[in-house]
N, C-alpha and C. Protein backbone atom coordinates (compact mmCIF):
# COMPACT_ATOMS: atom_id res chain seq x y z
N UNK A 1 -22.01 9.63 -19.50
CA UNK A 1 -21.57 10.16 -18.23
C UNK A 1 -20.06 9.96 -18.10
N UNK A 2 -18.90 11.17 -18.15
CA UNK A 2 -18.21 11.09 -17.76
C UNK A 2 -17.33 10.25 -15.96
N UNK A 3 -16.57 9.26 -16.48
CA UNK A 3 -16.05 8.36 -15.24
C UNK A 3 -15.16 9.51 -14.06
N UNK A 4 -15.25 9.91 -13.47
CA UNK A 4 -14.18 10.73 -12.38
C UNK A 4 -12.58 9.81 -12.02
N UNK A 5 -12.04 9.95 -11.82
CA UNK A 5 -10.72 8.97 -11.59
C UNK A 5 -10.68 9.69 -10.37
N UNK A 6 -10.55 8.52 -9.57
CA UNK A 6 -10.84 8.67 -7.79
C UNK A 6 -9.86 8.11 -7.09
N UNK A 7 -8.52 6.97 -7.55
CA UNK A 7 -7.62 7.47 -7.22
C UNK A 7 -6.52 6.94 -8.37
N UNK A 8 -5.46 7.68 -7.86
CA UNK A 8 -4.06 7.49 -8.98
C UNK A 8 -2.99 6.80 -8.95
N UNK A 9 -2.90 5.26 -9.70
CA UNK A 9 -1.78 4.18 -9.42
C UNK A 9 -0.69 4.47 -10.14
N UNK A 10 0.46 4.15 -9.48
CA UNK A 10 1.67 4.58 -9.95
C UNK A 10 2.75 3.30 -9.80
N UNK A 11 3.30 2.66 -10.18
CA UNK A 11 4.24 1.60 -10.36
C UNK A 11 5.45 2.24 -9.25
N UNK A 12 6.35 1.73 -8.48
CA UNK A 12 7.75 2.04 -8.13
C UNK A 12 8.80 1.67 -8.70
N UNK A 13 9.73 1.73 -7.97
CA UNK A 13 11.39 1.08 -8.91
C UNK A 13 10.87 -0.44 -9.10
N UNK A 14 10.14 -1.03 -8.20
CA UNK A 14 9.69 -2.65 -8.53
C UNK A 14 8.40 -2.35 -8.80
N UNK A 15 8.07 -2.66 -10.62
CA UNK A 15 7.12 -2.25 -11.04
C UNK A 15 5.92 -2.71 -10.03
N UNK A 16 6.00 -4.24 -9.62
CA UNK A 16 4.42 -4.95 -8.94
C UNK A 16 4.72 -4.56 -7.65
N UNK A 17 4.75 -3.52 -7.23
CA UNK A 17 4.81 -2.64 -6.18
C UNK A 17 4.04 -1.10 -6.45
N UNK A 18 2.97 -0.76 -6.13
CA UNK A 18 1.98 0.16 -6.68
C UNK A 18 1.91 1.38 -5.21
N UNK A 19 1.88 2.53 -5.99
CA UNK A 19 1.96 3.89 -5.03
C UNK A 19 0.12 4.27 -5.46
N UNK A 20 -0.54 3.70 -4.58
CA UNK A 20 -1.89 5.03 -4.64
C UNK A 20 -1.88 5.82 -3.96
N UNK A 21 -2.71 7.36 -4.63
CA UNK A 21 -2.63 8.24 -3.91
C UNK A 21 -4.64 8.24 -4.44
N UNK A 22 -5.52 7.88 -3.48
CA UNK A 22 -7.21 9.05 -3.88
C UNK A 22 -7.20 10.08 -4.47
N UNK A 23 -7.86 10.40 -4.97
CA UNK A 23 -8.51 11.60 -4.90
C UNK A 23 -9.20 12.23 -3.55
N UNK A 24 -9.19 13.30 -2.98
CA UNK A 24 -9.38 13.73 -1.90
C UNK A 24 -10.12 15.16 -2.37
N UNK A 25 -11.42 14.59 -1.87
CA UNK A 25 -12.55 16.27 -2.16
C UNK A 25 -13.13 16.80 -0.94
N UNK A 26 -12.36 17.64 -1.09
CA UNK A 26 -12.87 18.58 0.23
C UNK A 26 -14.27 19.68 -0.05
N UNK A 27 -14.79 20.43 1.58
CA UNK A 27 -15.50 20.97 1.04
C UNK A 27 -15.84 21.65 2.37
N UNK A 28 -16.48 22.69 2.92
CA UNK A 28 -16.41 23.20 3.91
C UNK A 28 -16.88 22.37 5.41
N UNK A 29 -17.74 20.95 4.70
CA UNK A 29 -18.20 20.09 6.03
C UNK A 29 -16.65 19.29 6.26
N UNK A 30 -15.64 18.96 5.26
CA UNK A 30 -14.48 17.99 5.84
C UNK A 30 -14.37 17.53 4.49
N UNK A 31 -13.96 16.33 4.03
CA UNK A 31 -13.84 15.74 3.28
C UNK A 31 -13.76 14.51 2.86
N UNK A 32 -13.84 13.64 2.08
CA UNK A 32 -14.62 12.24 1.21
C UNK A 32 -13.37 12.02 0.20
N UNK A 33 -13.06 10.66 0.75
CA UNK A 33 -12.01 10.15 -0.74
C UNK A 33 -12.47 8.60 -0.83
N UNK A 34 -12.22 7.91 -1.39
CA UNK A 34 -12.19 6.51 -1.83
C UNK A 34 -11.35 5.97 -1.55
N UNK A 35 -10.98 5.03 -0.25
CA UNK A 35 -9.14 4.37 -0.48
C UNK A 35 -9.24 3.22 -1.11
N UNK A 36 -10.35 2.71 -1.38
CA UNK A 36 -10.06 1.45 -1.57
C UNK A 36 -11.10 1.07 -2.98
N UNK A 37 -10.37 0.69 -4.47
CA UNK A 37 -11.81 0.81 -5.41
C UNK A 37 -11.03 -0.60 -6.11
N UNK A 38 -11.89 -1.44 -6.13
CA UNK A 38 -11.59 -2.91 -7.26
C UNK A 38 -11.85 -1.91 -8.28
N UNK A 39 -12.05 -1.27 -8.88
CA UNK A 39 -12.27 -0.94 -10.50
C UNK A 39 -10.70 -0.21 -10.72
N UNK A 40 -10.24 0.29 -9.75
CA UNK A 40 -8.82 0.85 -9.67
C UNK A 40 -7.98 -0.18 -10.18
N UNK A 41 -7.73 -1.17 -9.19
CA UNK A 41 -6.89 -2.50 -9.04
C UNK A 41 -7.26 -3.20 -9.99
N UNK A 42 -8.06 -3.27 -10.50
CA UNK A 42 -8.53 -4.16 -11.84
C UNK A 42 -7.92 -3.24 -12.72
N UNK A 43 -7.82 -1.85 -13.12
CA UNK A 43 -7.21 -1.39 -14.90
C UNK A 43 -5.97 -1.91 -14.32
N UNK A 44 -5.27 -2.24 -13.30
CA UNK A 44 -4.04 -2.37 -13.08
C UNK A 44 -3.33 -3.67 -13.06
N UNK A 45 -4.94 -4.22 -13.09
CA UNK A 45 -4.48 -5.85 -13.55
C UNK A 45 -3.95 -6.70 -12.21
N UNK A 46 -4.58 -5.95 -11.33
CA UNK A 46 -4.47 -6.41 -9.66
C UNK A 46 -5.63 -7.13 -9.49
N UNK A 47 -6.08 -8.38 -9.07
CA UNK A 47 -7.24 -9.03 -9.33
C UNK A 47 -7.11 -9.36 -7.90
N UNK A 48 -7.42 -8.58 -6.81
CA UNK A 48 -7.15 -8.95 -5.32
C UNK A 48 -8.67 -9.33 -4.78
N UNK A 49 -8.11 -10.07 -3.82
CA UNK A 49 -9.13 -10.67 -3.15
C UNK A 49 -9.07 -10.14 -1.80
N UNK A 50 -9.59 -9.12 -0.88
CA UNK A 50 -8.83 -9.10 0.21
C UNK A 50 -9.40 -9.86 1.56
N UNK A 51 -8.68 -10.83 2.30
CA UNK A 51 -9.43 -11.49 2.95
C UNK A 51 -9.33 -10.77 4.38
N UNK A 52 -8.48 -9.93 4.28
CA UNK A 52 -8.33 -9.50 6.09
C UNK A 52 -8.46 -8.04 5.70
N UNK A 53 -8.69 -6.99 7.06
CA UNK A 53 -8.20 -5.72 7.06
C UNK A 53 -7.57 -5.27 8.70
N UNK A 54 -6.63 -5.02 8.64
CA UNK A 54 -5.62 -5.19 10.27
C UNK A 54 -5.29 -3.66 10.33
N UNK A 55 -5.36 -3.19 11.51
CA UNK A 55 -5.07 -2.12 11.90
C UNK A 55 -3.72 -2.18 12.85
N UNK A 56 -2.67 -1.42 13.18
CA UNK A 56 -1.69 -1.01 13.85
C UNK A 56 -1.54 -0.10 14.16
N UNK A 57 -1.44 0.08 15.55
CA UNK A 57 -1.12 1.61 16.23
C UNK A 57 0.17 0.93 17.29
N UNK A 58 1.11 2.25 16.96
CA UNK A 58 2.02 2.01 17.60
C UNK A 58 2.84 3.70 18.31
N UNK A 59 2.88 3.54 19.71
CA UNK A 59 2.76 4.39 20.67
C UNK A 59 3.86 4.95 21.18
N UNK A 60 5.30 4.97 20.22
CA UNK A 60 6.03 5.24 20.16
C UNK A 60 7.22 5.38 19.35
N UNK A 61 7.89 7.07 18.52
CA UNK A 61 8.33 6.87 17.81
C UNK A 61 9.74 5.46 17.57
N UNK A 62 10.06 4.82 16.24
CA UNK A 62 10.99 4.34 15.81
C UNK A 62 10.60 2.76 16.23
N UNK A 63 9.77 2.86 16.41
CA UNK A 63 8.66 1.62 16.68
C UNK A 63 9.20 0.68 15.30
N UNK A 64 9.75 -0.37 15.17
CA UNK A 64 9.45 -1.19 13.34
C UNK A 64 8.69 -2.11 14.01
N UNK A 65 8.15 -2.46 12.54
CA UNK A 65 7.35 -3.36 12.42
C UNK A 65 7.35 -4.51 11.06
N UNK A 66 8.19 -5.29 11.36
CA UNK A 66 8.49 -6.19 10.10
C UNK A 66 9.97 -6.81 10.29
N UNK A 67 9.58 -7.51 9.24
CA UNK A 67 9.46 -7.90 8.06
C UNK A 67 8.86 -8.66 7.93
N UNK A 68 7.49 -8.58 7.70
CA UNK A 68 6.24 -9.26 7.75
C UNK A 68 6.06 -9.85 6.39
N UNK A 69 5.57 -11.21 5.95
CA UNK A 69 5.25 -12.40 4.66
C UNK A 69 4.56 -13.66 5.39
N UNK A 70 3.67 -13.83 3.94
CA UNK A 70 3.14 -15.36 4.55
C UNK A 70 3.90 -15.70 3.08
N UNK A 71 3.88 -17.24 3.34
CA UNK A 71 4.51 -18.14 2.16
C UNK A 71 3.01 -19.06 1.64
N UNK A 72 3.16 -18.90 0.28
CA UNK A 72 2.24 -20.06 -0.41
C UNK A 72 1.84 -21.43 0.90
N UNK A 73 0.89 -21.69 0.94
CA UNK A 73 -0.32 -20.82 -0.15
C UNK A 73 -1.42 -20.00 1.08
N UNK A 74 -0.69 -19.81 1.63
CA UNK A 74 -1.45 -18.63 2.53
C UNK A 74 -0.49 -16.88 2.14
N UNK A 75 0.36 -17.15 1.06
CA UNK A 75 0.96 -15.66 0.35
C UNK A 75 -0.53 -14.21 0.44
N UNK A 76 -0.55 -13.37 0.97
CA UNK A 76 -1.39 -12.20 0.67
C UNK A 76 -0.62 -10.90 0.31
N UNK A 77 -1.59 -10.15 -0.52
CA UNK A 77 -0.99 -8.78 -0.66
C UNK A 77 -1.26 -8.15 0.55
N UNK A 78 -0.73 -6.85 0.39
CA UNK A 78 -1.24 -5.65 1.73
C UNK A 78 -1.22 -3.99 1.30
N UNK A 79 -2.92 -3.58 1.67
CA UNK A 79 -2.58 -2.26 0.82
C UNK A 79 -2.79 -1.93 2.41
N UNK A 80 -1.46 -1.07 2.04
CA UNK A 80 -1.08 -0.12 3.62
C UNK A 80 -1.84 1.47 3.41
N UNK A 81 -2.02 2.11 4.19
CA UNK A 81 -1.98 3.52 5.01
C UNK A 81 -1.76 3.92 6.17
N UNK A 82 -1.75 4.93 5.94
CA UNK A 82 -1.89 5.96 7.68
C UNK A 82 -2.57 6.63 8.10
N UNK A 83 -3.76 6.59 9.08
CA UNK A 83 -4.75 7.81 9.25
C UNK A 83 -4.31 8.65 10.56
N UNK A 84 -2.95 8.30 11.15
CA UNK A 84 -2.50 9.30 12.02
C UNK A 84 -1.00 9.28 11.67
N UNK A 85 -0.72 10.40 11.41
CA UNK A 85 1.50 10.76 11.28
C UNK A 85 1.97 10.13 10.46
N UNK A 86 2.73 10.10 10.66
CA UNK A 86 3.53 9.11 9.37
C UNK A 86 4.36 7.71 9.49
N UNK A 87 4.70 7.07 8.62
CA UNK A 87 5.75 6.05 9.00
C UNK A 87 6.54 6.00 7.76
N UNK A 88 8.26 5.65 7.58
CA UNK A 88 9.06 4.85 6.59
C UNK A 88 8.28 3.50 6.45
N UNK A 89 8.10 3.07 4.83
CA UNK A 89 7.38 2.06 4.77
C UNK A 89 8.13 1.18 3.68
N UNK A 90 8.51 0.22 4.10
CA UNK A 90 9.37 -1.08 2.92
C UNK A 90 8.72 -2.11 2.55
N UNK A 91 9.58 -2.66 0.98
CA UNK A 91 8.52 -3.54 0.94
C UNK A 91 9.96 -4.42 -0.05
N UNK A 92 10.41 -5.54 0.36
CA UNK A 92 11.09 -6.46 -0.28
C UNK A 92 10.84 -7.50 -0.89
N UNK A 93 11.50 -7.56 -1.91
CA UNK A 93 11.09 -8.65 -2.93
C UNK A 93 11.66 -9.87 -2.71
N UNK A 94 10.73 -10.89 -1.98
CA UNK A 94 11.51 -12.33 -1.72
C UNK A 94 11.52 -13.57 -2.54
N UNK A 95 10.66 -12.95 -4.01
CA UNK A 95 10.22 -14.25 -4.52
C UNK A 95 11.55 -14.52 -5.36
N UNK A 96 12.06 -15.82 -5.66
CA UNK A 96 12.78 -16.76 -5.49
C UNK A 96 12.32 -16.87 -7.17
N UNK A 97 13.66 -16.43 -7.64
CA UNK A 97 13.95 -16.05 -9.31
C UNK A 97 13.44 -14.86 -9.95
N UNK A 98 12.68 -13.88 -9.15
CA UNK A 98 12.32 -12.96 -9.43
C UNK A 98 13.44 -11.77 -9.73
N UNK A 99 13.43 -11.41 -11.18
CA UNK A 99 14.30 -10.55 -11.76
C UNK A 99 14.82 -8.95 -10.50
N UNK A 100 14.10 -9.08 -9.68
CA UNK A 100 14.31 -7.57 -8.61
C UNK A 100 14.28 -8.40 -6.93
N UNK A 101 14.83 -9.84 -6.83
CA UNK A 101 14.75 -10.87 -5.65
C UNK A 101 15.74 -9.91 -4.96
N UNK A 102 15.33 -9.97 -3.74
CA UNK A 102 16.34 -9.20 -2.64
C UNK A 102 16.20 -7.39 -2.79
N UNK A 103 15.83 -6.80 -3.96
CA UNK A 103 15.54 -5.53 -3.99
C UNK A 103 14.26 -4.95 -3.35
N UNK A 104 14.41 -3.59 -2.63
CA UNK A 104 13.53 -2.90 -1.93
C UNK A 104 13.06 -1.77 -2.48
N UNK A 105 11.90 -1.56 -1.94
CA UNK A 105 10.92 0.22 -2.21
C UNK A 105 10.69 0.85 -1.14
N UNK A 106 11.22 2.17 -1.08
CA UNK A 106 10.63 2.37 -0.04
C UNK A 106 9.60 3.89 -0.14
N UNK A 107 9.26 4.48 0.81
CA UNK A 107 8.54 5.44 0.38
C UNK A 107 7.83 6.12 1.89
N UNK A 108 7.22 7.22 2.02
CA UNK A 108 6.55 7.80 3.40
C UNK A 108 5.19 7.45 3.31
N UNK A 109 4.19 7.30 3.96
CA UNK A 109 3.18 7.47 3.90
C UNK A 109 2.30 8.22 4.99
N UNK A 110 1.59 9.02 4.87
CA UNK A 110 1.51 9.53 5.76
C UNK A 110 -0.20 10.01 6.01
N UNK A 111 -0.55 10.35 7.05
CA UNK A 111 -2.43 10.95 7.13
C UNK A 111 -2.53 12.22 5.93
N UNK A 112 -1.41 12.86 5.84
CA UNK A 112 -1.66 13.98 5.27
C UNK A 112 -1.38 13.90 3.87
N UNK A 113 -0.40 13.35 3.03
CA UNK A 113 -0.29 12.86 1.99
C UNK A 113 -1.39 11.49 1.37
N UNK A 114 -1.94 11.04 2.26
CA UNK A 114 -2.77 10.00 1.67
C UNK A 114 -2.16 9.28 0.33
N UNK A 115 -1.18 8.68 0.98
CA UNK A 115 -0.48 8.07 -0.27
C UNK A 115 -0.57 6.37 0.46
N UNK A 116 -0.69 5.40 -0.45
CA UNK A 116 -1.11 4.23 0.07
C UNK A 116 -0.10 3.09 -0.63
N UNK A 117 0.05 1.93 -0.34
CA UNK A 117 1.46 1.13 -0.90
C UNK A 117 0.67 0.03 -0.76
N UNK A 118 0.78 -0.63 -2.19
CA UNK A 118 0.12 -1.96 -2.73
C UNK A 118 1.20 -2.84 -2.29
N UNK A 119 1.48 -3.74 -1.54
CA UNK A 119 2.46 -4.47 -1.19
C UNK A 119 1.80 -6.22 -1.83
N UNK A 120 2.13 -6.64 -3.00
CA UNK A 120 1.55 -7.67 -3.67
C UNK A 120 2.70 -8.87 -2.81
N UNK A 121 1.65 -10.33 -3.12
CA UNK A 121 2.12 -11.50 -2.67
C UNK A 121 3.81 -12.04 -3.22
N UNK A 122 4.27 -12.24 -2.29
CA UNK A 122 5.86 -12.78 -2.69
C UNK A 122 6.67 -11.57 -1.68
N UNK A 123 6.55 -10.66 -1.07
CA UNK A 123 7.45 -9.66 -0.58
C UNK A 123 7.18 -9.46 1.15
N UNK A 124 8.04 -9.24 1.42
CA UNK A 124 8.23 -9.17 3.22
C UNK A 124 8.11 -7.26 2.96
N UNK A 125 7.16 -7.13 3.98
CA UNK A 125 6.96 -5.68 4.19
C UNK A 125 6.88 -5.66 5.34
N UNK A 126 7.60 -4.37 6.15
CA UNK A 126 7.58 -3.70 7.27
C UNK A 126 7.80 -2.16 7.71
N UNK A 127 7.68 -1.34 8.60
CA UNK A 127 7.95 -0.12 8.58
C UNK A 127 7.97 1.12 10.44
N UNK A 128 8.78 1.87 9.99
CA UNK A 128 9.10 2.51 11.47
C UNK A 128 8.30 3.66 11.28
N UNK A 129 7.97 4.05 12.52
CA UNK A 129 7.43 5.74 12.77
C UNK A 129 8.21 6.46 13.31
């Protein structure tokens, strides 16, 4: 039985900074994607544990939100989206000797692009609408 690839990881300018985008199958009732697959994050050598899932709505454009980090040993990743509009979304590298320390990614994410941002442990992430 052929495997389907359901969604597509992509590295940024800071490689341990990951762009998913699903697969998204439509069909005349609406449509079905996967945002979230450990078998994804595992070929990628992402071995996440996720202990929370937090939602944000914010009710007015240019709204930020960040620069959000926990420090060891409460450090977590954060896989972001958007299921309404869009936001600018950053993600800085704070870890301390890290060859890209102080360097940023940034990128859109949006309901309609379904593009999603792996924000791994060590980096302050935040973002405006």
């Amino acid at each position: 039985m052929e495997e389907r690839v359901s969604m597509l990881v992509e590295p940024l300018a800071i490689p341990d900074v990951k762009r998913f985008v699903p697969k998204v199958f439509r069909d005349p009732r609406g449509l079905f994607c996967e945002t979230y697959s450990k078998r994804a994050l595992d070929a990628e050598g992402l071995s996440v544990d996720f202990v929370q899932d937090n939602h944000s709505l914010s009710h007015a454009r240019g709204v930020v939100r960040g620069l959000h980090f926990q420090t060891p040993p409460h450090a977590q990743g954060k896989l972001v989206r958007v299921t309404r509009g869009a936001i600018f979304d950053v993600a800085v590298d704070i870890r301390q000797g890290s060859p890209t320390y102080g360097r940023h990614v940034s990128l859109v994410l949006s309901a309609e692009n379904w593009t999603q941002l792996w924000v791994p442990p060590g980096f302050a992430h935040g973002f405006c609408m």
